[in-house]
N, C-alpha and C. Protein backbone atom coordinates (compact mmCIF):
# COMPACT_ATOMS: atom_id res chain seq x y z
N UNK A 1 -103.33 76.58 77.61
CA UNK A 1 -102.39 76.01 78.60
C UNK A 1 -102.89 74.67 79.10
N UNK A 2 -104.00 74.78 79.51
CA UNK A 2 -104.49 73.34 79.94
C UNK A 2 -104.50 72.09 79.43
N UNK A 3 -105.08 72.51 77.92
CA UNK A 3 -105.14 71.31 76.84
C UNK A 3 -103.82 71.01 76.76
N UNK A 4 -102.69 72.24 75.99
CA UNK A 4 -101.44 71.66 75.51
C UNK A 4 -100.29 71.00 76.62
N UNK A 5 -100.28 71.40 77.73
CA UNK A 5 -99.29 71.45 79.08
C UNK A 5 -99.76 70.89 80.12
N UNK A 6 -100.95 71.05 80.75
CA UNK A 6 -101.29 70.96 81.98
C UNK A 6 -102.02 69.50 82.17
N UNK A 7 -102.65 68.80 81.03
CA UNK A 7 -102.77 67.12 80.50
C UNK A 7 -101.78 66.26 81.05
N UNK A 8 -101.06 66.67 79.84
CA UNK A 8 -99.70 65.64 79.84
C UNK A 8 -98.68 65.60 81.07
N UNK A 9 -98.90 66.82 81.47
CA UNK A 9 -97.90 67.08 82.65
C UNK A 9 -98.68 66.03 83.87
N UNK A 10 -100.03 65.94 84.21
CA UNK A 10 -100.35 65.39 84.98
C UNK A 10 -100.45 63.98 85.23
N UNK A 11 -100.67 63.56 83.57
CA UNK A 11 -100.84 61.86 83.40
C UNK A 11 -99.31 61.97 83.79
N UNK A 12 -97.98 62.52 83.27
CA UNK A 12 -96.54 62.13 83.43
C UNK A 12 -96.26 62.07 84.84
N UNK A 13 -96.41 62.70 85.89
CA UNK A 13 -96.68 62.72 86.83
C UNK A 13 -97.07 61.77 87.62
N UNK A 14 -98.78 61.50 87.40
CA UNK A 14 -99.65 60.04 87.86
C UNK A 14 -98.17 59.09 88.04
N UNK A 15 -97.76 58.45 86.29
CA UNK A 15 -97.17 58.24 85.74
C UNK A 15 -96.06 57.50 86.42
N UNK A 16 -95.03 58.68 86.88
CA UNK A 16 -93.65 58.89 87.55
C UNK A 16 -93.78 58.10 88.71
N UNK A 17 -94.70 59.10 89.59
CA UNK A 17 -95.05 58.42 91.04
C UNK A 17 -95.66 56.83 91.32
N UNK A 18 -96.67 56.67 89.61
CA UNK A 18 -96.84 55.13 90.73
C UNK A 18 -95.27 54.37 90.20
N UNK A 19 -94.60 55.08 89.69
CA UNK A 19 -93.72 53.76 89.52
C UNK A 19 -92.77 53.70 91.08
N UNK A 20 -92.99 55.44 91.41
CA UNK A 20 -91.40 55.70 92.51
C UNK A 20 -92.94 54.64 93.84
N UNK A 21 -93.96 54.97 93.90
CA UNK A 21 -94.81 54.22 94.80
C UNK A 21 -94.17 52.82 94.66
N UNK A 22 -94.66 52.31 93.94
CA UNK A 22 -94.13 50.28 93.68
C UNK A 22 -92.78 49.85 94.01
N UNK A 23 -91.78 50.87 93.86
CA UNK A 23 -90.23 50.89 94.36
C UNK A 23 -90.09 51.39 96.03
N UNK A 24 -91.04 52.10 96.03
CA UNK A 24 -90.61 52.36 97.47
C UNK A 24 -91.44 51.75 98.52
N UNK A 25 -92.81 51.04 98.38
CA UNK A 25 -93.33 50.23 99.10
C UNK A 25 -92.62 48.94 99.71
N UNK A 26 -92.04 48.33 98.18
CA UNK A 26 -91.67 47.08 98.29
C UNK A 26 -89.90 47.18 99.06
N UNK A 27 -89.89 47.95 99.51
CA UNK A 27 -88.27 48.53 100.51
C UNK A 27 -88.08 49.03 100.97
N UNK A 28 -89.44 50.24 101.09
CA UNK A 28 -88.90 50.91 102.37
C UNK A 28 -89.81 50.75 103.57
N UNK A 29 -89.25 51.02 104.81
CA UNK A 29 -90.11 50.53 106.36
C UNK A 29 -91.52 52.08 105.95
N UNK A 30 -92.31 51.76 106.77
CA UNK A 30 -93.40 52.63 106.39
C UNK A 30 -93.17 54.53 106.66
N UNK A 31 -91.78 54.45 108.02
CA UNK A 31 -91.46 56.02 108.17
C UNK A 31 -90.29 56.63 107.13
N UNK A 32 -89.41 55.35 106.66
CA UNK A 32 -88.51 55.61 105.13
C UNK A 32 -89.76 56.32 104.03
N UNK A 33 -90.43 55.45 103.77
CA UNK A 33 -91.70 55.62 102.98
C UNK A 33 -91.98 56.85 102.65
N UNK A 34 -92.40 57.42 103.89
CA UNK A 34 -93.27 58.59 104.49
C UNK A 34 -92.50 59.60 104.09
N UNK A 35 -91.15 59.75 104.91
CA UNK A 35 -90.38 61.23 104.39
C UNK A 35 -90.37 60.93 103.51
N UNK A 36 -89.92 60.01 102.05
CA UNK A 36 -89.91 60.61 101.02
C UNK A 36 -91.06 60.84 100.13
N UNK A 37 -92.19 60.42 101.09
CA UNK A 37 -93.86 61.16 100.49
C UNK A 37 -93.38 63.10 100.95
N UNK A 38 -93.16 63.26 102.00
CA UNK A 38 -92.91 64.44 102.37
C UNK A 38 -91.87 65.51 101.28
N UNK A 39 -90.81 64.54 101.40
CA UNK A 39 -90.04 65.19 100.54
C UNK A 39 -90.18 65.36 99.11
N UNK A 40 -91.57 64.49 98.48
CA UNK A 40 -91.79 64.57 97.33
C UNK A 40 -93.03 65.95 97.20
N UNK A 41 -93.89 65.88 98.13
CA UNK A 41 -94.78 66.91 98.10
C UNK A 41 -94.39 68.52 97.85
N UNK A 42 -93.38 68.14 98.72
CA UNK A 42 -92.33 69.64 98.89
C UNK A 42 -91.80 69.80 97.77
N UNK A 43 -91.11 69.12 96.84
CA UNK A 43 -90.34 69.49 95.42
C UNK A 43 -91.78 69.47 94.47
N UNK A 44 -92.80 69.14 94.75
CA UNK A 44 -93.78 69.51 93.83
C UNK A 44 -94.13 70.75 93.60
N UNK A 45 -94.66 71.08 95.14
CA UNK A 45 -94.72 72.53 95.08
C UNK A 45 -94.07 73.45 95.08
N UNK A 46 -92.55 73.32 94.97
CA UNK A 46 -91.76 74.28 94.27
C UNK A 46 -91.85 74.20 93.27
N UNK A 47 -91.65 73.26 92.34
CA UNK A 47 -92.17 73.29 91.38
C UNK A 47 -92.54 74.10 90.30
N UNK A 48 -94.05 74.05 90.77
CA UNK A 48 -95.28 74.67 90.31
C UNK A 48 -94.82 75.98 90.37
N UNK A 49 -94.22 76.70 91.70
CA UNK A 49 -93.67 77.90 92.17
C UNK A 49 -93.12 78.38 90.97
N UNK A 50 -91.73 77.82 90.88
CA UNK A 50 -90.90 78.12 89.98
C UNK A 50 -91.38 77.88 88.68
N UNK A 51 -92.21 77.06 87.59
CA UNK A 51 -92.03 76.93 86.44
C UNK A 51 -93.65 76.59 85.80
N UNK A 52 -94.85 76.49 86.88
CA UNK A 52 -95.99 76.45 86.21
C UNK A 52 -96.65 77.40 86.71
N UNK A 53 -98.20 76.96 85.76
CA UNK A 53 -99.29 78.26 86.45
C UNK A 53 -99.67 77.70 87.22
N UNK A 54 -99.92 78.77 88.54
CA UNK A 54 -100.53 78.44 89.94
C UNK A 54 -101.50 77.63 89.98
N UNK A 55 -102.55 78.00 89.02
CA UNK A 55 -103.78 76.95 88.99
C UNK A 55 -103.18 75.36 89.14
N UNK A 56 -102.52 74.91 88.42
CA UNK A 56 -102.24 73.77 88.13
C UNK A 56 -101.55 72.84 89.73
N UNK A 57 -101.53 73.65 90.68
CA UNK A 57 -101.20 73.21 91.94
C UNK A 57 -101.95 72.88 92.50
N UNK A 58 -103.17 72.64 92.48
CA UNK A 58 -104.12 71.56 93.36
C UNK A 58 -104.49 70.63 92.78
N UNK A 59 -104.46 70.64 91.09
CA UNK A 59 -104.31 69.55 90.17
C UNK A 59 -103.19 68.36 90.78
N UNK A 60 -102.00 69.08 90.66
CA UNK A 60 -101.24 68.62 90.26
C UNK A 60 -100.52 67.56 92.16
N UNK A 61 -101.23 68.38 92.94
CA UNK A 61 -100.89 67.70 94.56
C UNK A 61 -101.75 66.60 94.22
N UNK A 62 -103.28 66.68 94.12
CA UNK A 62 -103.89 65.82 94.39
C UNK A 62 -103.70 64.68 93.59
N UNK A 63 -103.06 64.58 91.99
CA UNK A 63 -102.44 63.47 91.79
C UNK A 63 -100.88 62.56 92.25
N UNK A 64 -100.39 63.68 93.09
CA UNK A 64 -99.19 62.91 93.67
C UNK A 64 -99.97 62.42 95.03
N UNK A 65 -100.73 63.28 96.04
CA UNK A 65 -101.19 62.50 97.12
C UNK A 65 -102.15 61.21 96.43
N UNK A 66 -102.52 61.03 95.51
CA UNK A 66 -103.33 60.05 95.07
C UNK A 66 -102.41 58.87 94.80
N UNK A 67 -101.59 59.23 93.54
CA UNK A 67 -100.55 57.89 93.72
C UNK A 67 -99.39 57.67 95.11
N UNK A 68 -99.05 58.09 95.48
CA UNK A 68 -97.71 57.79 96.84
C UNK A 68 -98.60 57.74 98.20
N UNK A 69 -100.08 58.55 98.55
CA UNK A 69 -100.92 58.13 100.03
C UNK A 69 -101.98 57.24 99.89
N UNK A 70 -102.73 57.74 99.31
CA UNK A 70 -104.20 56.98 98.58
C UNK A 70 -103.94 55.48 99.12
N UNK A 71 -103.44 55.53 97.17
CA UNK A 71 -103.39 53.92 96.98
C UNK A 71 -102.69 52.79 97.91
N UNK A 72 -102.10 53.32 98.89
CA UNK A 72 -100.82 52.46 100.03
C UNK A 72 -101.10 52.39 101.45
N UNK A 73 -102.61 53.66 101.54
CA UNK A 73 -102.64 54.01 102.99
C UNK A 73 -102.40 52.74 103.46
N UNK A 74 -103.26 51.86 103.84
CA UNK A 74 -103.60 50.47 104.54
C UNK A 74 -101.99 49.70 104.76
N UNK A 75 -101.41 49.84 103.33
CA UNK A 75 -100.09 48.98 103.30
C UNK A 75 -99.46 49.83 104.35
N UNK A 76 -98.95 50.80 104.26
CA UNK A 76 -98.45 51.85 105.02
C UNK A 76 -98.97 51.64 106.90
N UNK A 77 -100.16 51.79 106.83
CA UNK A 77 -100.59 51.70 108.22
C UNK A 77 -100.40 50.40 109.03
N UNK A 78 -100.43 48.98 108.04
CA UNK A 78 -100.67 47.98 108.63
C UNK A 78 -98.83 47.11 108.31
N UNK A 79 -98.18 47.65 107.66
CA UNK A 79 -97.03 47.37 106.99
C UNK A 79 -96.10 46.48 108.57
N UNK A 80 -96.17 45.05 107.76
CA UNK A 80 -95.46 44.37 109.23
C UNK A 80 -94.13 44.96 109.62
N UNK A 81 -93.92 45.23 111.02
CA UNK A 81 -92.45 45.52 111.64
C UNK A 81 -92.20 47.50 111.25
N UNK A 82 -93.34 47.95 110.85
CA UNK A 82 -93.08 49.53 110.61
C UNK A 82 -94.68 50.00 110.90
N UNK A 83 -95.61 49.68 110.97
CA UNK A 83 -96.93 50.40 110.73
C UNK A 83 -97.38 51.06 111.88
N UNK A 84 -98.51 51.74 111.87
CA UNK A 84 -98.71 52.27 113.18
C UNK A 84 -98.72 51.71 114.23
N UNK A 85 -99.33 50.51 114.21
CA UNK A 85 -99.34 49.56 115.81
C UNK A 85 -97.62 49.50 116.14
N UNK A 86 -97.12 49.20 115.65
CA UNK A 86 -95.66 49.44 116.16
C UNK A 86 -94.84 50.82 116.22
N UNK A 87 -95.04 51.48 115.60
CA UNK A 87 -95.20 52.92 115.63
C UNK A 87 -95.15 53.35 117.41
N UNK A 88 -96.28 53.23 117.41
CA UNK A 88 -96.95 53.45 118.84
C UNK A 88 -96.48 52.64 119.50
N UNK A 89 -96.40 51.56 119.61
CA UNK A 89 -95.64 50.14 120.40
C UNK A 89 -94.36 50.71 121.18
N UNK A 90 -93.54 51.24 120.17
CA UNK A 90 -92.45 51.86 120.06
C UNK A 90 -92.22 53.34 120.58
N UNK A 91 -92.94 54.02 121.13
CA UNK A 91 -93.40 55.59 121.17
C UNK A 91 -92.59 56.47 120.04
N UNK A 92 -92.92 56.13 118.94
CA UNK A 92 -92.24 56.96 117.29
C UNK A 92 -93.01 58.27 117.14
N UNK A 93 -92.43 58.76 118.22
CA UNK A 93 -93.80 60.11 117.99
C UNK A 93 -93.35 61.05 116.63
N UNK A 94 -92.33 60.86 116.05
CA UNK A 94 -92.09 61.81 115.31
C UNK A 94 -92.61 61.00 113.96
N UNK A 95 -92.35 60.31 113.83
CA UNK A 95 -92.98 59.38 112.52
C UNK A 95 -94.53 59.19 112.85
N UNK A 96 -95.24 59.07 113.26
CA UNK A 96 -96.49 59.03 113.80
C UNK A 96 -96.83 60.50 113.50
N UNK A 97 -96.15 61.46 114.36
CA UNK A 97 -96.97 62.66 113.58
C UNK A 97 -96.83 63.32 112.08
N UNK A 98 -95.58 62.88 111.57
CA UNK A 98 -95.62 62.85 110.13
C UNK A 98 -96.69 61.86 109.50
N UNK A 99 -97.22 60.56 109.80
CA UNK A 99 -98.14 59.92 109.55
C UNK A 99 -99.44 60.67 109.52
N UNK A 100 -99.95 61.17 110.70
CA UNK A 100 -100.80 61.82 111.25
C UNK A 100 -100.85 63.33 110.06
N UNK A 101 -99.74 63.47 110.00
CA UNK A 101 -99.93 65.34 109.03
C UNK A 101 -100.10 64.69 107.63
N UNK A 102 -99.65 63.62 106.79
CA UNK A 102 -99.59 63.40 106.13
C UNK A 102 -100.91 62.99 105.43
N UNK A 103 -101.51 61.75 106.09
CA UNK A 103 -103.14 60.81 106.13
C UNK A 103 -104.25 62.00 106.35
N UNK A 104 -103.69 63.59 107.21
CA UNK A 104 -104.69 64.32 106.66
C UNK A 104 -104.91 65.13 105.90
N UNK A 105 -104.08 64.76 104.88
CA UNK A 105 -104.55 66.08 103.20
C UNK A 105 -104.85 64.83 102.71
N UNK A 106 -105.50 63.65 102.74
CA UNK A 106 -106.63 62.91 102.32
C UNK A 106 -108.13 63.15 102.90
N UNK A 107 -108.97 62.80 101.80
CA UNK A 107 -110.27 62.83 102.29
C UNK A 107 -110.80 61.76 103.62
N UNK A 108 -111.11 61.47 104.30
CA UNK A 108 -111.12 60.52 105.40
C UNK A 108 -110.06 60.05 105.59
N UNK A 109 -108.66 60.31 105.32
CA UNK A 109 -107.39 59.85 105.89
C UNK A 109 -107.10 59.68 107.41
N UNK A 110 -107.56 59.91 107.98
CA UNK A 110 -107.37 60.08 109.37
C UNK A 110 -108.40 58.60 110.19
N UNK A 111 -109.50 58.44 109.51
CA UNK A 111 -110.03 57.76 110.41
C UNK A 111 -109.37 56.01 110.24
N UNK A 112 -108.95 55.58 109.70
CA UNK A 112 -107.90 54.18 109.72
C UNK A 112 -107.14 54.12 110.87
N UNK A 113 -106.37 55.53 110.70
CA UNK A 113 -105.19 55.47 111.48
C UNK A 113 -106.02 55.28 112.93
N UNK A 114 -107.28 56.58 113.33
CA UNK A 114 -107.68 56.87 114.47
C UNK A 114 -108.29 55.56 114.89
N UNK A 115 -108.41 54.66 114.35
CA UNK A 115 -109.13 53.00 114.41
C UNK A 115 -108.31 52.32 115.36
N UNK A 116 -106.95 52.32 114.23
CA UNK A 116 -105.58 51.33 115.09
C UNK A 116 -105.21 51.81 116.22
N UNK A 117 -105.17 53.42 116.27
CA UNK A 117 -105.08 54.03 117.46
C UNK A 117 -106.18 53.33 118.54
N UNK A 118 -107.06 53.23 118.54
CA UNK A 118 -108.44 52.93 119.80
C UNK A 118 -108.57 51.38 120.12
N UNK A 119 -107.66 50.67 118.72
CA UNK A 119 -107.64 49.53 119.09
C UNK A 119 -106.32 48.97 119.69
N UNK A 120 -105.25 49.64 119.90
CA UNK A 120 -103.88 49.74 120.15
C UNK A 120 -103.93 49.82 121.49
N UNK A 121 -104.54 51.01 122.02
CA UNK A 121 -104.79 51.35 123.32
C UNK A 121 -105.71 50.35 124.05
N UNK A 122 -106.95 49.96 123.66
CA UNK A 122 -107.81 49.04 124.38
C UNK A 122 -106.88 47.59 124.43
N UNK A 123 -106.12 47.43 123.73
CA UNK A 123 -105.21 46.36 123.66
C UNK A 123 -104.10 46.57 125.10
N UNK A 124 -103.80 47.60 125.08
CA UNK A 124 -102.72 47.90 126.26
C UNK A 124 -103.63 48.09 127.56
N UNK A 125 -105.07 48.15 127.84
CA UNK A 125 -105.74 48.24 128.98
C UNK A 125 -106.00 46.64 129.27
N UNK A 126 -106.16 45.59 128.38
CA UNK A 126 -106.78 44.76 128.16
C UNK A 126 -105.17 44.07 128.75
N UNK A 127 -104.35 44.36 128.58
CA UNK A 127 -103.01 43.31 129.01
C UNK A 127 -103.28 43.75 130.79
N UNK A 128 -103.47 45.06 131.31
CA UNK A 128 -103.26 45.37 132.60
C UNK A 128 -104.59 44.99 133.33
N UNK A 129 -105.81 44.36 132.39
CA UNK A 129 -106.52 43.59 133.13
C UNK A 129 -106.47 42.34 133.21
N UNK A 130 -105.63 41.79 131.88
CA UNK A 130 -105.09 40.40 132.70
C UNK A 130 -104.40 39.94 133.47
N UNK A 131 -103.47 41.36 133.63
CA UNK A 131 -102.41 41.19 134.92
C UNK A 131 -103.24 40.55 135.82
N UNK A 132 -103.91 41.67 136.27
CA UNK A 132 -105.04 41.64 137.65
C UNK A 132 -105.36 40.67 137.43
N UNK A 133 -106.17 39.73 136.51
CA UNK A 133 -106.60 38.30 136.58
C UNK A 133 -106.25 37.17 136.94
N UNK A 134 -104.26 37.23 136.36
CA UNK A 134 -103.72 36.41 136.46
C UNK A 134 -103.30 36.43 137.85
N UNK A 135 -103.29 37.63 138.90
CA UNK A 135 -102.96 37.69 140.28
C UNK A 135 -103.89 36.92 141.05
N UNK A 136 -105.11 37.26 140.66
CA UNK A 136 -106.83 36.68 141.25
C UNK A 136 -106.27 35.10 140.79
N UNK A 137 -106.25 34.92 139.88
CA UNK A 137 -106.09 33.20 139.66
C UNK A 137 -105.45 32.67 140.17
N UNK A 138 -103.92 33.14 140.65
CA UNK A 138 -102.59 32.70 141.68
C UNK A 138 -103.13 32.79 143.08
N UNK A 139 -104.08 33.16 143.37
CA UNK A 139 -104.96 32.98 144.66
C UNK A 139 -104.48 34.46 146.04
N UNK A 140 -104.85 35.50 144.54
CA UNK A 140 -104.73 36.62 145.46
C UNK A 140 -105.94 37.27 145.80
N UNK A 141 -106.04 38.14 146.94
CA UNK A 141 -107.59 38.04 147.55
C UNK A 141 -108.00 39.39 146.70
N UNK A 142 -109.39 39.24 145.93
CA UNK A 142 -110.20 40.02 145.79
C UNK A 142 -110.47 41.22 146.44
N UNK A 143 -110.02 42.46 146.44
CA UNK A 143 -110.94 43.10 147.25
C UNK A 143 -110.83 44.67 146.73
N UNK A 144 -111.63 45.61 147.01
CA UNK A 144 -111.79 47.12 146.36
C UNK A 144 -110.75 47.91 146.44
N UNK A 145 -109.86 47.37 146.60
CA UNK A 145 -108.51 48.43 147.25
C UNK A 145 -107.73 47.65 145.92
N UNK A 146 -107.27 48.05 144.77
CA UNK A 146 -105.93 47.27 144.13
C UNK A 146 -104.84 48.57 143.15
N UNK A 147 -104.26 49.27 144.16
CA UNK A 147 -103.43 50.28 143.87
C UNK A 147 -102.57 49.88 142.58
N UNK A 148 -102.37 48.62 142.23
CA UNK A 148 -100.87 48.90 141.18
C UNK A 148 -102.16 48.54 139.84
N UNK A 149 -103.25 47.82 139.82
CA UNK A 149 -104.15 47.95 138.62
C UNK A 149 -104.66 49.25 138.13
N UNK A 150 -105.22 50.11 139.25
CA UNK A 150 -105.81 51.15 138.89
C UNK A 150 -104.94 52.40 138.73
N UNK A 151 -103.46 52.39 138.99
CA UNK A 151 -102.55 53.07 138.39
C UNK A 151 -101.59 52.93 137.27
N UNK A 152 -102.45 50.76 136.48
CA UNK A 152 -101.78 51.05 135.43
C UNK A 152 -102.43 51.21 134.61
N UNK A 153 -103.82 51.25 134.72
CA UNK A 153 -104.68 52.31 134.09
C UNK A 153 -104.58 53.52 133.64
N UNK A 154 -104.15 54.55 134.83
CA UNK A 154 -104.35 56.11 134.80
C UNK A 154 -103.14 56.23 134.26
N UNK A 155 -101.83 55.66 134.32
CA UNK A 155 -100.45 55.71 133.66
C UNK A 155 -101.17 55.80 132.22
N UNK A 156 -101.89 54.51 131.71
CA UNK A 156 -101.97 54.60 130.38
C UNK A 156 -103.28 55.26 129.86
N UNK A 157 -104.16 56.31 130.73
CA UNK A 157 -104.57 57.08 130.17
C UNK A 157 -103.84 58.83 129.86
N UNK A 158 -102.98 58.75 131.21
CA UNK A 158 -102.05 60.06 131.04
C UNK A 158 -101.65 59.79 130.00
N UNK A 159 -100.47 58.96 129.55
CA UNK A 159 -99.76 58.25 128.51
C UNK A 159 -100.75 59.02 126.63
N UNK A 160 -101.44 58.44 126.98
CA UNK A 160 -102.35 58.20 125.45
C UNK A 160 -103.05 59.88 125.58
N UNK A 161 -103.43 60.46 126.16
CA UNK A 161 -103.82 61.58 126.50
C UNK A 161 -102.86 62.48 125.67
N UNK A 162 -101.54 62.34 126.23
CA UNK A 162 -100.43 63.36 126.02
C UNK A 162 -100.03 63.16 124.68
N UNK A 163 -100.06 61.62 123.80
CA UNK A 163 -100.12 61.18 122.91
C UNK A 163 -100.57 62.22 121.70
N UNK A 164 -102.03 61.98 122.03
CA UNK A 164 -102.96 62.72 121.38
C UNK A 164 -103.02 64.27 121.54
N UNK A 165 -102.74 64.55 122.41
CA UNK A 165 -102.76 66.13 122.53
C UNK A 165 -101.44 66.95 121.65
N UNK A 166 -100.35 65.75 121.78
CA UNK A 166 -98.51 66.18 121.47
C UNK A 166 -98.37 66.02 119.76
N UNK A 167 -99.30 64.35 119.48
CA UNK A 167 -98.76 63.76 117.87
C UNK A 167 -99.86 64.17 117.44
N UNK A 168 -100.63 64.03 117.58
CA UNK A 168 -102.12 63.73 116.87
C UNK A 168 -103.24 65.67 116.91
N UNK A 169 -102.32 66.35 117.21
CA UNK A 169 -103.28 67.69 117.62
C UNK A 169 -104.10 68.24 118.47
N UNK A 170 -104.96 67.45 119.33
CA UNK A 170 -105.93 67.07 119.74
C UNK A 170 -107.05 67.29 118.73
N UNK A 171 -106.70 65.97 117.49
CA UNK A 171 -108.32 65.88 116.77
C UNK A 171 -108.89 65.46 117.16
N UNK A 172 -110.63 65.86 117.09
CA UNK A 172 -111.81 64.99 117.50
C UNK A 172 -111.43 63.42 117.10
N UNK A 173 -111.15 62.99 116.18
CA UNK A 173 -110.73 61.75 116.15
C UNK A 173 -110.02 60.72 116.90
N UNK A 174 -109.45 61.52 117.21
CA UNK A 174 -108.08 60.63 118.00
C UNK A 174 -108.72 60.94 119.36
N UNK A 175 -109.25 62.21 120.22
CA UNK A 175 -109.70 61.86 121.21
C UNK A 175 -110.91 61.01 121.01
N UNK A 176 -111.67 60.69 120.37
CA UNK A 176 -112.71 59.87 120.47
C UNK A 176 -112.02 58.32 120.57
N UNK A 177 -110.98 58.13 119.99
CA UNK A 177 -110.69 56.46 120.00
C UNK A 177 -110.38 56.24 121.17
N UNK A 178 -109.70 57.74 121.89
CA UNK A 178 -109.18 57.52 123.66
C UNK A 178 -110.89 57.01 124.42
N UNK A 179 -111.47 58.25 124.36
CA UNK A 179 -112.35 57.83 124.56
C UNK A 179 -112.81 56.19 124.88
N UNK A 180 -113.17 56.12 123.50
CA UNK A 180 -113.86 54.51 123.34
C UNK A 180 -113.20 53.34 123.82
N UNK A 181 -111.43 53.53 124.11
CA UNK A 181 -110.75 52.60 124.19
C UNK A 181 -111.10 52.44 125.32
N UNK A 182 -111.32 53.61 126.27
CA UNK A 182 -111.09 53.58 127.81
C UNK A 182 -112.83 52.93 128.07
N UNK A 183 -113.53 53.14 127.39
CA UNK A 183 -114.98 52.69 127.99
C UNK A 183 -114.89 51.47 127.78
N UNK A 184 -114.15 50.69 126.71
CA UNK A 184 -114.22 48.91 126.62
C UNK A 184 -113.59 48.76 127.43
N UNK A 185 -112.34 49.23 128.23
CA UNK A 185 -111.60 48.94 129.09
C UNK A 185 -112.26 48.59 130.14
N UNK A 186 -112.89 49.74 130.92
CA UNK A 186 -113.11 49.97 132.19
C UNK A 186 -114.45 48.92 132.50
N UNK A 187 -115.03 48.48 131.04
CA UNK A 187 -116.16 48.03 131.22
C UNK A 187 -116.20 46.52 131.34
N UNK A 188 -114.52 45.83 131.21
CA UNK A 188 -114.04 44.72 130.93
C UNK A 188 -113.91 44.10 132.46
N UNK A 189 -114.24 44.11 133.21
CA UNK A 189 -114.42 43.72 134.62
C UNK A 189 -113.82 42.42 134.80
N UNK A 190 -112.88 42.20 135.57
CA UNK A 190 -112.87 40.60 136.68
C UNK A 190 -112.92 40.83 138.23
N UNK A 191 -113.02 39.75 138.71
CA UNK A 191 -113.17 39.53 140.08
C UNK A 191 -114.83 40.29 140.00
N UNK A 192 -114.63 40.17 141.72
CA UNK A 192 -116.19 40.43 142.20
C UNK A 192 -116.50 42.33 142.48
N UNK A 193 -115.02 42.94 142.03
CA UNK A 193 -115.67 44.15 142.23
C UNK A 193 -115.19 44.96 140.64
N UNK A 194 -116.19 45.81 140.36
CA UNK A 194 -115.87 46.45 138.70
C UNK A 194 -114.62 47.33 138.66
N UNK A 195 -114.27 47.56 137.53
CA UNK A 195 -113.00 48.14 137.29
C UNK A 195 -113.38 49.84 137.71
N UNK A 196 -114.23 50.48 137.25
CA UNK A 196 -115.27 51.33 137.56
C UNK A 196 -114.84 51.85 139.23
N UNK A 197 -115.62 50.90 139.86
CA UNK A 197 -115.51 50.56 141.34
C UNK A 197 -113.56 51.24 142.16
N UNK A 198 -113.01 50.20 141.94
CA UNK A 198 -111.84 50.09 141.89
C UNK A 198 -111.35 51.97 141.36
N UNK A 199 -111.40 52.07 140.33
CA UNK A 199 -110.65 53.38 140.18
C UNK A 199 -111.52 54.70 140.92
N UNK A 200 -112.98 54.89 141.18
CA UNK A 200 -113.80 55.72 141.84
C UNK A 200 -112.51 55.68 143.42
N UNK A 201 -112.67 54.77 143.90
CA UNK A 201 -112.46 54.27 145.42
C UNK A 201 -110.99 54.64 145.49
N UNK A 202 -110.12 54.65 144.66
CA UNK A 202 -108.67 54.98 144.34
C UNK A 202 -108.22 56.15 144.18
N UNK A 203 -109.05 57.04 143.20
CA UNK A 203 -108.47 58.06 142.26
C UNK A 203 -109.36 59.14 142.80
N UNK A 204 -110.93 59.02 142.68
CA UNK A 204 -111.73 59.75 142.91
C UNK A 204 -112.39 60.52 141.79
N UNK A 205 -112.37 59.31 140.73
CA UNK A 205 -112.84 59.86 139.17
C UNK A 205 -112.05 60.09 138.50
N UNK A 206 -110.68 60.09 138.94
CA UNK A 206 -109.53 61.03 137.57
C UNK A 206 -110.03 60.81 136.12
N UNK A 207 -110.29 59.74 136.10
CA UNK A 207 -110.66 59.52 134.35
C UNK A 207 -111.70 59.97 133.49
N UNK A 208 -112.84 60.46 134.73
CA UNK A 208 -113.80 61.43 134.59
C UNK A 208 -113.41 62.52 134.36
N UNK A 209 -112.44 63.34 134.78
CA UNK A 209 -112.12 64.87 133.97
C UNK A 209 -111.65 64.52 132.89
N UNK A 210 -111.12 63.75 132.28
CA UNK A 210 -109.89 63.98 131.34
C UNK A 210 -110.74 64.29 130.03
């Protein structure tokens, strides 16, 4: 079976997909893309169900996830006007967690995505500390009390929290980019008192349990 059937079937396969890959990169937005990675996985493994030997089903996935996820992740993730940063931009939680289920029946699939994720977020802390800057520069007074900064903080740690707990599973991954995002954040200081400072004196640690 292997030699005569289970060969040819797989190179035809390889085969099929990078061509439907090269057609569907070059036209479809990255969540078009995606379901029909989904919807192709699914008619595989019926498939196999219906008309081959079982063995031949982990063969035969790992060359379709190889040509249609593999080779495109990056295009896919970084794909202008569809990729994850806009994804998220956008709150696409349902395409995001098809992203998310998808990037993990790859071997390290997950950590790209969990990247853009930590850098997405430190990006959105990093705008609500220039707010605050740009207030300090318009000649607003400094001082340890600044209620609408340090709640648009905790907004966008609830926010990204629920994110991760709702799209993302709560993988170690994805909480770690929360994580990390929030420590460049908090550690990004203006004026004369720390960001640190400011949310202790406000909140009373909230960002410490989470």
């Amino acid at each position: 079976y292997t030699n005569d059937l289970e060969q040819p079937l797989l190179d035809a396969t390889r085969s099929y997909y990078g061509r439907k890959r090269e057609d569907w990169i070059a036209k479809d937005s990255t969540p078009d893309y995606l379901i029909k990675v989904e919807k192709a996985l699914n008619e595989e493994k019926v498939r196999v169900v219906e008309y081959l030997n079982p063995a031949s089903e982990p063969k035969l996935r790992r060359v379709v996830e190889d040509e249609i996820l593999q080779k495109v992740q990056m295009n896919l993730l970084e794909k202008e006007g569809s990729g994850c940063r806009v994804l998220l931009a956008n709150d696409k939680s349902e395409d995001l967690q098809r992203m998310f289920q998808l990037f993990s029946r790859l071997e390290n699939g997950l950590q790209p995505m969990a990247t853009i994720v930590e850098n997405f977020i430190t990006a959105q802390g990093n705008a609500c500390i220039d707010k605050r800057q740009a207030r300090l520069d318009s000649g607003e007074k400094d001082k340890n009390d600044d209620p609408e900064f340090v709640k648009s903080l905790i907004d966008l740690h609830e926010k990204y929290l629920g994110v991760i707990r709702e799209v993302f599973a709560s993988h170690h991954l994805f909480q770690k980019a929360l994580k990390n995002s929030f420590e460049e954040i908090i550690n990004n200081d203006v004026g004369q008192f720390s960001n640190a400072e400011l949310i202790v004196l406000k909140s009373g640690g909230v960002l410490d349990s989470a």
